[in-house]
C-alpha atoms as a PDB file:
ATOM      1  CA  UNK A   1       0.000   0.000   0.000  1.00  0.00           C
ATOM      2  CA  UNK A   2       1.481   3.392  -1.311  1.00  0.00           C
ATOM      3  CA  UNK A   3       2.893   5.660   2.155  1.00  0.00           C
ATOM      4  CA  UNK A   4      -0.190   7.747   1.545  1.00  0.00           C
ATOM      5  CA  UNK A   5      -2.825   5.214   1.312  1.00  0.00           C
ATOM      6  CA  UNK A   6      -1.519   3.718   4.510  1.00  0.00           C
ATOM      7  CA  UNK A   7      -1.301   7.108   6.636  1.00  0.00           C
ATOM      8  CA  UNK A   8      -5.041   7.983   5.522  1.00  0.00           C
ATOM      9  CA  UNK A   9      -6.088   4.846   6.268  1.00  0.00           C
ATOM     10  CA  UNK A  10      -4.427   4.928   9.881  1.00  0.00           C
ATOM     11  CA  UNK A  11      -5.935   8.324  10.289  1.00  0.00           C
ATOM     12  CA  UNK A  12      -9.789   7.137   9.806  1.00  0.00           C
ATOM     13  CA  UNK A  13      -9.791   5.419  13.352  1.00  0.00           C
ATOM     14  CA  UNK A  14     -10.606   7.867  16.050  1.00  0.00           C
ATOM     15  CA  UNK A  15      -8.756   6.161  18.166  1.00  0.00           C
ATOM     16  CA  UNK A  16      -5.211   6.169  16.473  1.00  0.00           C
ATOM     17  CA  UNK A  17      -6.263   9.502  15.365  1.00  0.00           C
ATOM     18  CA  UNK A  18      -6.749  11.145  19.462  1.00  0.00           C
ATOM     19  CA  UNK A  19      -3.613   9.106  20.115  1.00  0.00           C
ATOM     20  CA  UNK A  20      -1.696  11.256  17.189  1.00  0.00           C
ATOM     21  CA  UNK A  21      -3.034  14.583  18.533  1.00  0.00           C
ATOM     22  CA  UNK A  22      -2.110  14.177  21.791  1.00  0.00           C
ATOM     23  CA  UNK A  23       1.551  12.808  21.329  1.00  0.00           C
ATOM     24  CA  UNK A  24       1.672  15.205  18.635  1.00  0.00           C
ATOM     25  CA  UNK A  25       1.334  17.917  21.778  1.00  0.00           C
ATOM     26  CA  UNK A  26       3.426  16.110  24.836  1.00  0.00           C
ATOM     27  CA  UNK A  27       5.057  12.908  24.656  1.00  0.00           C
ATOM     28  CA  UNK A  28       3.855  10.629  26.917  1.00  0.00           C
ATOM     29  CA  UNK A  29       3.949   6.918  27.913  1.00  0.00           C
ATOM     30  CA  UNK A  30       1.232   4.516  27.863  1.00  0.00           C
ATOM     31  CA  UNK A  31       0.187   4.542  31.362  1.00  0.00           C
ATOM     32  CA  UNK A  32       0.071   8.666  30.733  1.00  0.00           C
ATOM     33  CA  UNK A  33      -2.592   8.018  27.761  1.00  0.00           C
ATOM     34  CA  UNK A  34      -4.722   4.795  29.715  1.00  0.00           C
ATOM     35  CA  UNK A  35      -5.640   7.498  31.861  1.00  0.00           C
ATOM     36  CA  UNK A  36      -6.263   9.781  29.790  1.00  0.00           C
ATOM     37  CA  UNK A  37      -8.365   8.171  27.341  1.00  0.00           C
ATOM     38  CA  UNK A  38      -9.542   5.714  29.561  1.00  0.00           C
ATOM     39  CA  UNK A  39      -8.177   2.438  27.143  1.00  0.00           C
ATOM     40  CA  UNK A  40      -6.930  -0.504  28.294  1.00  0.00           C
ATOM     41  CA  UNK A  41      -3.113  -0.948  27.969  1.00  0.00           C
ATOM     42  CA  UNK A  42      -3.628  -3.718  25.230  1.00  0.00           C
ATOM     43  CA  UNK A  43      -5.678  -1.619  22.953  1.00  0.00           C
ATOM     44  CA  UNK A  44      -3.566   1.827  23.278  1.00  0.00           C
ATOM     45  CA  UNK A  45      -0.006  -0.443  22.889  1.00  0.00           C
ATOM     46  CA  UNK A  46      -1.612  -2.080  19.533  1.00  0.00           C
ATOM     47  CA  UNK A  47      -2.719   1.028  17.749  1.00  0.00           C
ATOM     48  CA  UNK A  48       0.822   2.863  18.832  1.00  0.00           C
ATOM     49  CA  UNK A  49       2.949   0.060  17.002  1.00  0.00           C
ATOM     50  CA  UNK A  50       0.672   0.349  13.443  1.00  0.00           C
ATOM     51  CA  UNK A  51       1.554   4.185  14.596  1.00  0.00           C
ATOM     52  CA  UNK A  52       5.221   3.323  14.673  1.00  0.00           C
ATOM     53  CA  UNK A  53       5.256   0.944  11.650  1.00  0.00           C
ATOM     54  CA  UNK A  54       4.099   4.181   9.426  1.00  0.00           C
ATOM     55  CA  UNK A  55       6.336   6.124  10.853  1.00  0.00           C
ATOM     56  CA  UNK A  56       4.045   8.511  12.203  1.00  0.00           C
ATOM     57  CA  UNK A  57       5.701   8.442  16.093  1.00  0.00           C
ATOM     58  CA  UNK A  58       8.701   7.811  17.509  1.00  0.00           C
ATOM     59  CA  UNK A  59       9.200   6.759  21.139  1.00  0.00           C
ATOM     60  CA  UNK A  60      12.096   6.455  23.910  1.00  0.00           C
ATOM     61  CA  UNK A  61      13.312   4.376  26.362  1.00  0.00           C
ATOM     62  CA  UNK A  62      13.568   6.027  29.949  1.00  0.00           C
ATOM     63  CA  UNK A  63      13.833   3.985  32.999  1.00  0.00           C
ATOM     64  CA  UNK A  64      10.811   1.433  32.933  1.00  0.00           C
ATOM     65  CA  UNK A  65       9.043   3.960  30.906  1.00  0.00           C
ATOM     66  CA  UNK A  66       8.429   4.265  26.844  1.00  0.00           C
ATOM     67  CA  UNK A  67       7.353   7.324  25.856  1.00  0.00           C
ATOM     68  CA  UNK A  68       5.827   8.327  22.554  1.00  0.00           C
ATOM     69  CA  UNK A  69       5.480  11.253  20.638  1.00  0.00           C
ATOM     70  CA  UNK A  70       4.816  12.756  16.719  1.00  0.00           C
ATOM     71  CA  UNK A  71       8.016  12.083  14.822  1.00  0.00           C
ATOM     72  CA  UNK A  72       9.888  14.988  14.615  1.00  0.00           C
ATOM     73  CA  UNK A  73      10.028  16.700  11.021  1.00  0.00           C
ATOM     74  CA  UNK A  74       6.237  15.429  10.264  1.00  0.00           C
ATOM     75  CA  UNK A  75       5.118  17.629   7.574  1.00  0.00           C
ATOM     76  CA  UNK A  76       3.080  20.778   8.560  1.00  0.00           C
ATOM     77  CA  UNK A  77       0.234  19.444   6.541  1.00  0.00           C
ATOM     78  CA  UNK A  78      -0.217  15.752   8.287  1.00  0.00           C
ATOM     79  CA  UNK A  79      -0.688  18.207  11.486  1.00  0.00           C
ATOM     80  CA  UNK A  80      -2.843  20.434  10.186  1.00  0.00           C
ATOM     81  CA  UNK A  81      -4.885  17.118   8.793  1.00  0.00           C
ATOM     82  CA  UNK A  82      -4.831  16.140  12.208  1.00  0.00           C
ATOM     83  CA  UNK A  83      -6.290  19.010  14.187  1.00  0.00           C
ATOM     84  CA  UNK A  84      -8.776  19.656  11.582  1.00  0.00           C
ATOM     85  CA  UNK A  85      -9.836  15.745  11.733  1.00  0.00           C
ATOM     86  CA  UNK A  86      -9.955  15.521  15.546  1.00  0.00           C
ATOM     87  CA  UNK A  87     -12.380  18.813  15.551  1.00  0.00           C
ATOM     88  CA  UNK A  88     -14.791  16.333  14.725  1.00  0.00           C
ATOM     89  CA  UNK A  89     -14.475  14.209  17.346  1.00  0.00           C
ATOM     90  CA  UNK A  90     -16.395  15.029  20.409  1.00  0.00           C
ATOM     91  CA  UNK A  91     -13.597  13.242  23.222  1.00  0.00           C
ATOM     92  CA  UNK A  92     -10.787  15.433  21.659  1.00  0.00           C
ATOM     93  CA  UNK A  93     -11.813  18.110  24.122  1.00  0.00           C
ATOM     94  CA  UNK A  94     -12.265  15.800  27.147  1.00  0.00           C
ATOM     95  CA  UNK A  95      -8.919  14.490  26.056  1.00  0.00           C
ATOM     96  CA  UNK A  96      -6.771  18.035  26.311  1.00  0.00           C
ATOM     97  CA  UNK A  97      -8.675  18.676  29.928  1.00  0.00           C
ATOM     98  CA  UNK A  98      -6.828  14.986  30.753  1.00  0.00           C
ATOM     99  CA  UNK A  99      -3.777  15.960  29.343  1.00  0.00           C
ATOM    100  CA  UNK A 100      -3.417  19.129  31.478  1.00  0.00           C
ATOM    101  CA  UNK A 101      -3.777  17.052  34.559  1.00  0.00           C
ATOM    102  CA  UNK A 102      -1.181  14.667  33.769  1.00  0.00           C
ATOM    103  CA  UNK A 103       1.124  17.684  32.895  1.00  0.00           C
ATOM    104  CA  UNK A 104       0.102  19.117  36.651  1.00  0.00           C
ATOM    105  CA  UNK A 105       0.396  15.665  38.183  1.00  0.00           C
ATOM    106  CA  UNK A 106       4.005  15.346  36.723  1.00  0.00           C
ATOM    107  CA  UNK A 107       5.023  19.035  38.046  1.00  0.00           C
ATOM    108  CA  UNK A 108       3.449  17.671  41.269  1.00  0.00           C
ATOM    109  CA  UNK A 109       5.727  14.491  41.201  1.00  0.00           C
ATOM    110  CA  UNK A 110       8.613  16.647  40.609  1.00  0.00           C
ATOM    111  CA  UNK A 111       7.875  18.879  43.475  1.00  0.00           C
ATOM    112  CA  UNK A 112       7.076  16.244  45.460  1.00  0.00           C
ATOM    113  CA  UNK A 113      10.100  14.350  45.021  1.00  0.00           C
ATOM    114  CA  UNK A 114      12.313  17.143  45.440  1.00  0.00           C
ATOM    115  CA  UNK A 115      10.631  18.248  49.218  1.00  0.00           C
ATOM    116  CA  UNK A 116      11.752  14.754  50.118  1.00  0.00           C
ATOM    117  CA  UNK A 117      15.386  15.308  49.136  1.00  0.00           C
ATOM    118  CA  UNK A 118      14.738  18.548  51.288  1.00  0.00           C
ATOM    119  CA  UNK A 119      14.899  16.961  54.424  1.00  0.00           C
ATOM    120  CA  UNK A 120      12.721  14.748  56.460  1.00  0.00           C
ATOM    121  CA  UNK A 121      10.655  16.973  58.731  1.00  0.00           C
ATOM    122  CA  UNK A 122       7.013  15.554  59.714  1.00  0.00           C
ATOM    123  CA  UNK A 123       8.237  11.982  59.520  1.00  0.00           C
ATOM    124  CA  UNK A 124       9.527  11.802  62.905  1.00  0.00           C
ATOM    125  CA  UNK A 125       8.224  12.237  66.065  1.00  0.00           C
ATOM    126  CA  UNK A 126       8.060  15.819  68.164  1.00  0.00           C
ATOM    127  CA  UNK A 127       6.543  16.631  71.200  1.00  0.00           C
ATOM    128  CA  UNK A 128       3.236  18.596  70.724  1.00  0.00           C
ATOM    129  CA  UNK A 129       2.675  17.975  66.623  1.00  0.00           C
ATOM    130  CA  UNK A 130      -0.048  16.181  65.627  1.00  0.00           C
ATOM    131  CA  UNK A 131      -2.783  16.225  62.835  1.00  0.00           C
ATOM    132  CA  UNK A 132      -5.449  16.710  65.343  1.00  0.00           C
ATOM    133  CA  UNK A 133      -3.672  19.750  66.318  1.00  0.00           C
ATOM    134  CA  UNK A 134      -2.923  20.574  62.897  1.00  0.00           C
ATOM    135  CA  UNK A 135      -6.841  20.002  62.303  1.00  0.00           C
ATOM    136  CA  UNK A 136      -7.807  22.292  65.056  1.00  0.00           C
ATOM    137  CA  UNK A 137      -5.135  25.060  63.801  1.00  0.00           C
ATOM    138  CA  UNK A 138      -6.675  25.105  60.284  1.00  0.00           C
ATOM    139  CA  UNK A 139     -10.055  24.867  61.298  1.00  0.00           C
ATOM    140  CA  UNK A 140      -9.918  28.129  63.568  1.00  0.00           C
ATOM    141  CA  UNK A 141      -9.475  30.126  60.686  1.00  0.00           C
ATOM    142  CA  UNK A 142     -12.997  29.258  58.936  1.00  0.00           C
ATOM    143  CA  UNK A 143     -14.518  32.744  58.788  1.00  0.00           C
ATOM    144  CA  UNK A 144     -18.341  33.326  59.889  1.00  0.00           C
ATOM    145  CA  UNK A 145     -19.525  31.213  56.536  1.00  0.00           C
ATOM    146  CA  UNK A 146     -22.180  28.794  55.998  1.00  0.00           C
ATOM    147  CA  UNK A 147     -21.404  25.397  55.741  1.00  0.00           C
ATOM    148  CA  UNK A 148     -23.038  22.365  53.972  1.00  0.00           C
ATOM    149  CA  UNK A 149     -21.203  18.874  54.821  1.00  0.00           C
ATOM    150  CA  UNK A 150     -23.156  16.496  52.050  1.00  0.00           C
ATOM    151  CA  UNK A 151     -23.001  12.929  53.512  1.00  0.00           C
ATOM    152  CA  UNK A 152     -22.475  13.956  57.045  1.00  0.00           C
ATOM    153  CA  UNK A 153     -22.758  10.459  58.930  1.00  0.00           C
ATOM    154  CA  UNK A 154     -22.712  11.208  62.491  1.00  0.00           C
ATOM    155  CA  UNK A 155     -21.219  15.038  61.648  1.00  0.00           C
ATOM    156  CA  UNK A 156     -17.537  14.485  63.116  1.00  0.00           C
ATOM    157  CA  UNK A 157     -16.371  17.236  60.457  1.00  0.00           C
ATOM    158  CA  UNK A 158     -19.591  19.179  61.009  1.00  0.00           C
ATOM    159  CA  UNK A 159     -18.960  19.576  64.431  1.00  0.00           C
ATOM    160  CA  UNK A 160     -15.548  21.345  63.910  1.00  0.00           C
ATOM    161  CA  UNK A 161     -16.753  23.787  61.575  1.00  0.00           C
ATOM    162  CA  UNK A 162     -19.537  24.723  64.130  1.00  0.00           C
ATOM    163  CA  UNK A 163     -16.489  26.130  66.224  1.00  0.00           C
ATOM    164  CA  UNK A 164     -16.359  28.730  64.013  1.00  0.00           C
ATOM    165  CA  UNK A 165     -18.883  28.926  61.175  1.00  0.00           C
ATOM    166  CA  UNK A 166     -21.886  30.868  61.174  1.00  0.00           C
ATOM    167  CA  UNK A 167     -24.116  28.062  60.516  1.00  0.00           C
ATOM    168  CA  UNK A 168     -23.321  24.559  59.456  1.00  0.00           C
ATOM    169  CA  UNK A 169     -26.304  22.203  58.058  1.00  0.00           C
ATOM    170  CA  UNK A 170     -25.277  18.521  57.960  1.00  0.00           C
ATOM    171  CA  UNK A 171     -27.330  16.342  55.345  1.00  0.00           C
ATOM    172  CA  UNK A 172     -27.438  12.401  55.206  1.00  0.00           C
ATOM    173  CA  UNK A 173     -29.859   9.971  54.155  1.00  0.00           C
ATOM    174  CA  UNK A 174     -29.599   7.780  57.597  1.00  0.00           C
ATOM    175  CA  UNK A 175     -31.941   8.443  60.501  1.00  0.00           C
ATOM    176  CA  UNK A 176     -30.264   6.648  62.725  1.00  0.00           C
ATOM    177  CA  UNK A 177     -27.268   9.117  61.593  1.00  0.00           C
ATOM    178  CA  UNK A 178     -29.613  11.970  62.022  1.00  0.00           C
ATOM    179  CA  UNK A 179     -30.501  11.490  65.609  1.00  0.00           C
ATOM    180  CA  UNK A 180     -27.590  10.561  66.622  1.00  0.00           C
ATOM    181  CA  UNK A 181     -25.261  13.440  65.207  1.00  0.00           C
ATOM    182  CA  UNK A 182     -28.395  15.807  66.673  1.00  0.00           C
ATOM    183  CA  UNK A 183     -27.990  14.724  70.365  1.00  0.00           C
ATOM    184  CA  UNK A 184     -24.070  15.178  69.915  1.00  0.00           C
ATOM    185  CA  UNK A 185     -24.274  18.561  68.573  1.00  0.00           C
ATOM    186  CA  UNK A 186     -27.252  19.434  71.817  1.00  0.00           C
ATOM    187  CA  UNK A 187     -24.729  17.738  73.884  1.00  0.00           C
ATOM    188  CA  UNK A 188     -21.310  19.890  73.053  1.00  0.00           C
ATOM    189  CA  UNK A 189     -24.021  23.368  72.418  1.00  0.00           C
ATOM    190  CA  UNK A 190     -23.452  23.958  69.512  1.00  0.00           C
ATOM    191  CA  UNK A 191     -26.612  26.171  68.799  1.00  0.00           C
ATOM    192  CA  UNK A 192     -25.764  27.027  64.914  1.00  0.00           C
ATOM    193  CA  UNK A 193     -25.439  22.804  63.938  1.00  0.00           C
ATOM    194  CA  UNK A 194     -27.945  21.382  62.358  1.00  0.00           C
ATOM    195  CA  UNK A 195     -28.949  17.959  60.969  1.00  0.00           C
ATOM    196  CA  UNK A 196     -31.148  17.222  58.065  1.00  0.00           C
ATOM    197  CA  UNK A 197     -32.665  14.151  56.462  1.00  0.00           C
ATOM    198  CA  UNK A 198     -32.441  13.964  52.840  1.00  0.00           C
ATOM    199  CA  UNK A 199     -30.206  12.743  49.756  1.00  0.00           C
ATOM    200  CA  UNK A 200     -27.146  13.657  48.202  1.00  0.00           C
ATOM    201  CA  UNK A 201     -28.839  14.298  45.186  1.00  0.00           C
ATOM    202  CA  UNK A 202     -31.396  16.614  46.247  1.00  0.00           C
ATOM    203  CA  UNK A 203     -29.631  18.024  49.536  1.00  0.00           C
ATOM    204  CA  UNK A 204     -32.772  20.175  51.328  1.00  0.00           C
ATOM    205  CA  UNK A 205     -31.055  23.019  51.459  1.00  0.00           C
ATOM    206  CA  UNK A 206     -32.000  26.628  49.792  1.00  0.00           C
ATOM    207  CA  UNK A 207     -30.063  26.694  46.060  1.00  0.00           C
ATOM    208  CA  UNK A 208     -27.818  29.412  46.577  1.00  0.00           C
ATOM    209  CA  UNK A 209     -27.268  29.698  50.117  1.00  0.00           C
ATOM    210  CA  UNK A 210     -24.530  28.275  51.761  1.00  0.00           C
ATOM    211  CA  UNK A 211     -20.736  29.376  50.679  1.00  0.00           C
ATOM    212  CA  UNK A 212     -18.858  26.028  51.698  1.00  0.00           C
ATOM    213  CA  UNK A 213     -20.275  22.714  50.794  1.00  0.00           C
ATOM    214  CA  UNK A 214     -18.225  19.519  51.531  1.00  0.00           C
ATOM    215  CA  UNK A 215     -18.569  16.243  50.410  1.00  0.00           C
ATOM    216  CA  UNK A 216     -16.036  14.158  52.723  1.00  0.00           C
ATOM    217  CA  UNK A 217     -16.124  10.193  51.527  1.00  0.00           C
ATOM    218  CA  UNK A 218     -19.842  10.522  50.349  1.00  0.00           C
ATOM    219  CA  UNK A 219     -19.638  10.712  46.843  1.00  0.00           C
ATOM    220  CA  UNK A 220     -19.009   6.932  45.838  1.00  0.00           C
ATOM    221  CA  UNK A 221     -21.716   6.441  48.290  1.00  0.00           C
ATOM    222  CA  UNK A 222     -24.082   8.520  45.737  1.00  0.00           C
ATOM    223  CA  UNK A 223     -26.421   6.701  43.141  1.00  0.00           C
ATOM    224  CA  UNK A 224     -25.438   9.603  40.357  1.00  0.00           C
ATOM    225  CA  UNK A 225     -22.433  11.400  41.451  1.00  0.00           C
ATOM    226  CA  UNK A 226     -22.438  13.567  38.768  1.00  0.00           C
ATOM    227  CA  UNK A 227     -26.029  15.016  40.136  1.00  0.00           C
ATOM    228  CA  UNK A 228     -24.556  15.458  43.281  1.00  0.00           C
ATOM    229  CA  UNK A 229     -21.973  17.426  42.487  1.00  0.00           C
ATOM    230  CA  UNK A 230     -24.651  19.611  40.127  1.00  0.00           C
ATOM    231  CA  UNK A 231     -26.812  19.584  43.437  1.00  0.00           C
ATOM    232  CA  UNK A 232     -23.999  20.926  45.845  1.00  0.00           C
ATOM    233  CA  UNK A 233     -23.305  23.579  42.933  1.00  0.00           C
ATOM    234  CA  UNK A 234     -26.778  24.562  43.129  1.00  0.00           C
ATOM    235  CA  UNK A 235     -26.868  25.571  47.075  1.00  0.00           C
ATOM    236  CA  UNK A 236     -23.602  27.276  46.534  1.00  0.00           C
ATOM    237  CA  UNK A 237     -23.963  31.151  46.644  1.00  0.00           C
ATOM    238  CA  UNK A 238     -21.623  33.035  43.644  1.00  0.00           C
ATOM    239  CA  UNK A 239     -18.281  32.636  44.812  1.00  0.00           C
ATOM    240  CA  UNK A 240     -18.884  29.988  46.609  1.00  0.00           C
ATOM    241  CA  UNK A 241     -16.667  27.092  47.054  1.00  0.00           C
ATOM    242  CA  UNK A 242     -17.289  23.110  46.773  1.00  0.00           C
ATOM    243  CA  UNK A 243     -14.785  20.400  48.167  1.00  0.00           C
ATOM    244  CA  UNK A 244     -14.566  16.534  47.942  1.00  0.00           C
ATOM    245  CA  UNK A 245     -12.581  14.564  49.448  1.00  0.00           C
ATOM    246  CA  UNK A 246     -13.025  10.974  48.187  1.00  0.00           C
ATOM    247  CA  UNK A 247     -11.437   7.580  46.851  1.00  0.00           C
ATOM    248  CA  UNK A 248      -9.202   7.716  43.753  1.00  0.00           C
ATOM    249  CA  UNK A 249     -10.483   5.207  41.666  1.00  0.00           C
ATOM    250  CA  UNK A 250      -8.902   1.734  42.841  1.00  0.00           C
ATOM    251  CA  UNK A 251      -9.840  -1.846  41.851  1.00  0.00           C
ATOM    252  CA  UNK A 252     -11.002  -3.403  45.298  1.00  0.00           C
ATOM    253  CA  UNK A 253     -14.030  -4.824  44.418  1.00  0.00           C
ATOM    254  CA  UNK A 254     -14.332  -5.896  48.265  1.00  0.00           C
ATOM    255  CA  UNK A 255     -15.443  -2.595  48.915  1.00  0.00           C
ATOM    256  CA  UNK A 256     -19.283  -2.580  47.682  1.00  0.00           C
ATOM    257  CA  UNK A 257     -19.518  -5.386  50.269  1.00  0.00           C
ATOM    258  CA  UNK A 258     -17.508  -3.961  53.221  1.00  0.00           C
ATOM    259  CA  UNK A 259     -18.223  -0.601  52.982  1.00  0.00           C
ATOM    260  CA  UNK A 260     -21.401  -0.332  51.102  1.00  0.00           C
ATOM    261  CA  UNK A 261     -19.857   1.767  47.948  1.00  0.00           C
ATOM    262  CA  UNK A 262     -21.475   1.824  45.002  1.00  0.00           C
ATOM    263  CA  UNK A 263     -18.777   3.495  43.167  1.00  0.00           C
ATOM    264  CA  UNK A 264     -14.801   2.150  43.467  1.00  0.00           C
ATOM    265  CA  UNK A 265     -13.150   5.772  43.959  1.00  0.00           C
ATOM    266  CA  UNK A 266     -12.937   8.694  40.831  1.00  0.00           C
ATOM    267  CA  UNK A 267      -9.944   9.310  38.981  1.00  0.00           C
ATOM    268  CA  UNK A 268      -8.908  13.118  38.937  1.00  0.00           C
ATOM    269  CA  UNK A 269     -10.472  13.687  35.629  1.00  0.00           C
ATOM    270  CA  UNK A 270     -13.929  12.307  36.241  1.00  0.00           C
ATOM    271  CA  UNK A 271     -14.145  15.079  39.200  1.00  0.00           C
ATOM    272  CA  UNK A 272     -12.515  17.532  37.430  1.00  0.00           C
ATOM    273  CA  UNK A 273     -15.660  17.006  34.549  1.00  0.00           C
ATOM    274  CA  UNK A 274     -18.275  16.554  36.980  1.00  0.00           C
ATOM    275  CA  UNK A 275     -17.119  20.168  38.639  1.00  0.00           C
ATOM    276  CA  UNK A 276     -16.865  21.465  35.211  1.00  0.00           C
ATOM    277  CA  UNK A 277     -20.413  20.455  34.004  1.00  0.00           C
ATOM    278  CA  UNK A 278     -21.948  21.508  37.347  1.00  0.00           C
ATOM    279  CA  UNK A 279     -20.571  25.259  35.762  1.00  0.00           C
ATOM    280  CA  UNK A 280     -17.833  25.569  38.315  1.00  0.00           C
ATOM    281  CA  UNK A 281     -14.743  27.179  38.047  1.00  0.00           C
ATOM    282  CA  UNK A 282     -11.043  27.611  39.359  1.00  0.00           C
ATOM    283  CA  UNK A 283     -10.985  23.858  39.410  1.00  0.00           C
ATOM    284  CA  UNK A 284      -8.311  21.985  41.315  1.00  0.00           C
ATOM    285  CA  UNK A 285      -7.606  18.367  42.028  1.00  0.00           C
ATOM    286  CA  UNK A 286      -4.774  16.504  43.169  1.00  0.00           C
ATOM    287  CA  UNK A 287      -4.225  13.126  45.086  1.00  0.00           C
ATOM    288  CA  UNK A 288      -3.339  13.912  48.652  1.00  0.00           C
ATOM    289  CA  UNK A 289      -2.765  10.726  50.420  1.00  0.00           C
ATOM    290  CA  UNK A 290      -1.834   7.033  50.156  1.00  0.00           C
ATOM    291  CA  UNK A 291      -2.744   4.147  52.617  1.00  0.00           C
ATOM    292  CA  UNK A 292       0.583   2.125  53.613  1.00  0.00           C
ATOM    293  CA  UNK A 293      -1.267  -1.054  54.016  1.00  0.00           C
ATOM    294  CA  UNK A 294      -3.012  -2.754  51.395  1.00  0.00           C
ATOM    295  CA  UNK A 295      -4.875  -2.111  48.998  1.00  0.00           C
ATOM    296  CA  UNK A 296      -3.170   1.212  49.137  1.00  0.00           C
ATOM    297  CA  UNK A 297      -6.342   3.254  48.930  1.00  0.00           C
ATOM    298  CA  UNK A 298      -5.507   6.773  47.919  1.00  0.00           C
ATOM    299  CA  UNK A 299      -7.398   9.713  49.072  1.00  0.00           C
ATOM    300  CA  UNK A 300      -8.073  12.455  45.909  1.00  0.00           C
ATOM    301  CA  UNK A 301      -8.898  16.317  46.759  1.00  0.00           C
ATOM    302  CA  UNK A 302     -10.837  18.466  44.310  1.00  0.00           C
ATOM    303  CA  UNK A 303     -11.934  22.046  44.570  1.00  0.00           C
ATOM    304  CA  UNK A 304     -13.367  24.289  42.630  1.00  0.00           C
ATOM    305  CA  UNK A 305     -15.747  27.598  43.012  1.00  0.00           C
ATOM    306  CA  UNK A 306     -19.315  28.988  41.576  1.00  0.00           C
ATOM    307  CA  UNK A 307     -18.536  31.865  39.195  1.00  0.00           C
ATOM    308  CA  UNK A 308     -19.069  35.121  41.278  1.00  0.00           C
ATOM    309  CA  UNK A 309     -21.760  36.850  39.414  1.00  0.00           C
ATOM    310  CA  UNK A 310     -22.525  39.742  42.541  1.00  0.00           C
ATOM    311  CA  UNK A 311     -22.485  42.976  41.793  1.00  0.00           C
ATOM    312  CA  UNK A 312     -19.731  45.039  43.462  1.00  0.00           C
ATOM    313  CA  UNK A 313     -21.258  46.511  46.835  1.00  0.00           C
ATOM    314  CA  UNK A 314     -24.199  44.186  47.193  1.00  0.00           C
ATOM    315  CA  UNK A 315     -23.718  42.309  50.103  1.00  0.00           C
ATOM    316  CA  UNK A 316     -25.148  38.451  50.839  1.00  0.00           C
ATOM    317  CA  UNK A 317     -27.147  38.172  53.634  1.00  0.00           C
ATOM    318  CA  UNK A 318     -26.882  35.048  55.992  1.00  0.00           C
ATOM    319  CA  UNK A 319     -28.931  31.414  54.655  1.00  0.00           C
END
């Protein structure tokens, strides 16, 4: 088949054809584009070798790592081909969202690697330091806001905001939870907590009234946790903030049984495009912890705000 022929041909599969647009922007390994376009290792590995057979990428050795990218010297037409093709393909813009988080999670391995070459402070022990400390340091500075913690349980978190929020409403879908984070909260006085039945997905809470809503390990708990993020969007007032704090996406199927999840974890993208439907901005997400002991779970952070659309000099009144 003429050199021609063969690249067009190559370039009708969507598949080889997001793979060429993305290495043709970074070059990255294979585990880099599994996670970005959500392939299986198999599938991703086959199309790159018909992609390296036609000369269309090259790829290095580095470490344990191959990584791939456009062959250098590619003629300025073949890339133009290839932008205007992958226009046409709705993932291609799901894909470059995925590719700037593995660009931030590699700055983030960098940085991370070099603070442990800076010295090992936090790792051993000193008289005083502790992350319940460190939780009640952090927690006194929470201005006079209004809190919504999404998936509550007994209200552990909810209590320590009530030290210094305004008001702090604590939603979950267990009575038992209910009652029992209710009596705590009469117990300890605080006055501004309080604890509502309802669902994840339809929180009973005011749309656009609370400027902090949390969901702390509830989301793989949610039927649809893409309408619970929309939901916790929707109480948010402009300029508002959202946080979850959940599972990265992990294979321990053990889970739905031991824990009752009915999702295993999110990776960093799926959160970052559930914020990003919802219409939030100023997105951030990152994976902030690892479990020594198997199965390693890993905890994943993401945060992003409600577009502030508030006049200057109106002021919000209290939910």
């Amino acid at each position: 088949m003429p050199p021609l022929l063969q690249t067009l041909k190559l370039l009708a599969d969507p598949t080889r054809l997001r793979l060429l647009l993305l290495v043709s922007e970074e070059e990255l390994s294979v585990a880099e584009l599994q996670e970005i376009l959500g392939m299986g290792q198999s599938r991703i590995s086959t199309h790159l070798s018909q992609l390296k057979t036609a000369r269309l990428v090259g790829n290095r050795r580095s470490g344990k790592n191959i990584y791939y990218r456009m062959r250098e010297g590619s003629p300025a037409a073949l890339r133009e081909v290839i932008h205007a093709s992958a226009r046409e393909i709705p993932e291609t813009e799901r894909d470059a969202r995925a590719l700037n988080l593995v660009r931030r999670k590699r700055q983030d391995r960098a940085r991370d690697y070099f603070n442990r070459l800076a010295g090992k402070y936090g790792r051993a022990y000193a008289p005083g330091r502790s992350w319940k400390g460190l939780s009640f340091l952090l927690f006194s500075l929470v201005g006079p806001i209004t809190v919504a913690d999404l998936g509550a349980g007994e209200g552990s978190l909810a209590q320590l905001f009530a030290r210094r929020a305004r008001r702090v409403i604590a939603v979950d879908n267990s009575e038992e939870m209910v009652d029992f984070g209710t009596r705590l909260a009469r117990e300890h006085g605080f006055a501004n907590l309080e604890y509502r039945l309802g669902d994840l997905e339809e929180p009973p809470i005011e749309p656009g009234s609370v400027d902090l809503a949390i969901l702390s390990q509830a989301l793989h708990h949610a039927v649809n946790p893409a309408r619970a993020v929309a939901a916790a969007a929707r109480i948010l007032r402009p300029g508002g903030r959202i946080a979850i704090l959940d599972l990265l996406a992990h294979p321990f199927e053990a889970a739905r049984e031991l824990y009752a999840d009915l999702w295993l974890g999110f990776s960093e993208i799926d959160l970052h495009e559930m914020l990003e439907t919802a219409g939030l901005g100023g997105i951030e997400v990152a994976v902030v912890d690892q479990e020594e002991a198997p199965p390693h779970f890993q905890t994943v952070l993401a945060v992003a705000q409600k577009p502030d659309t508030q006049k200057p000099g109106v002021s919000q009144g209290a939910a």
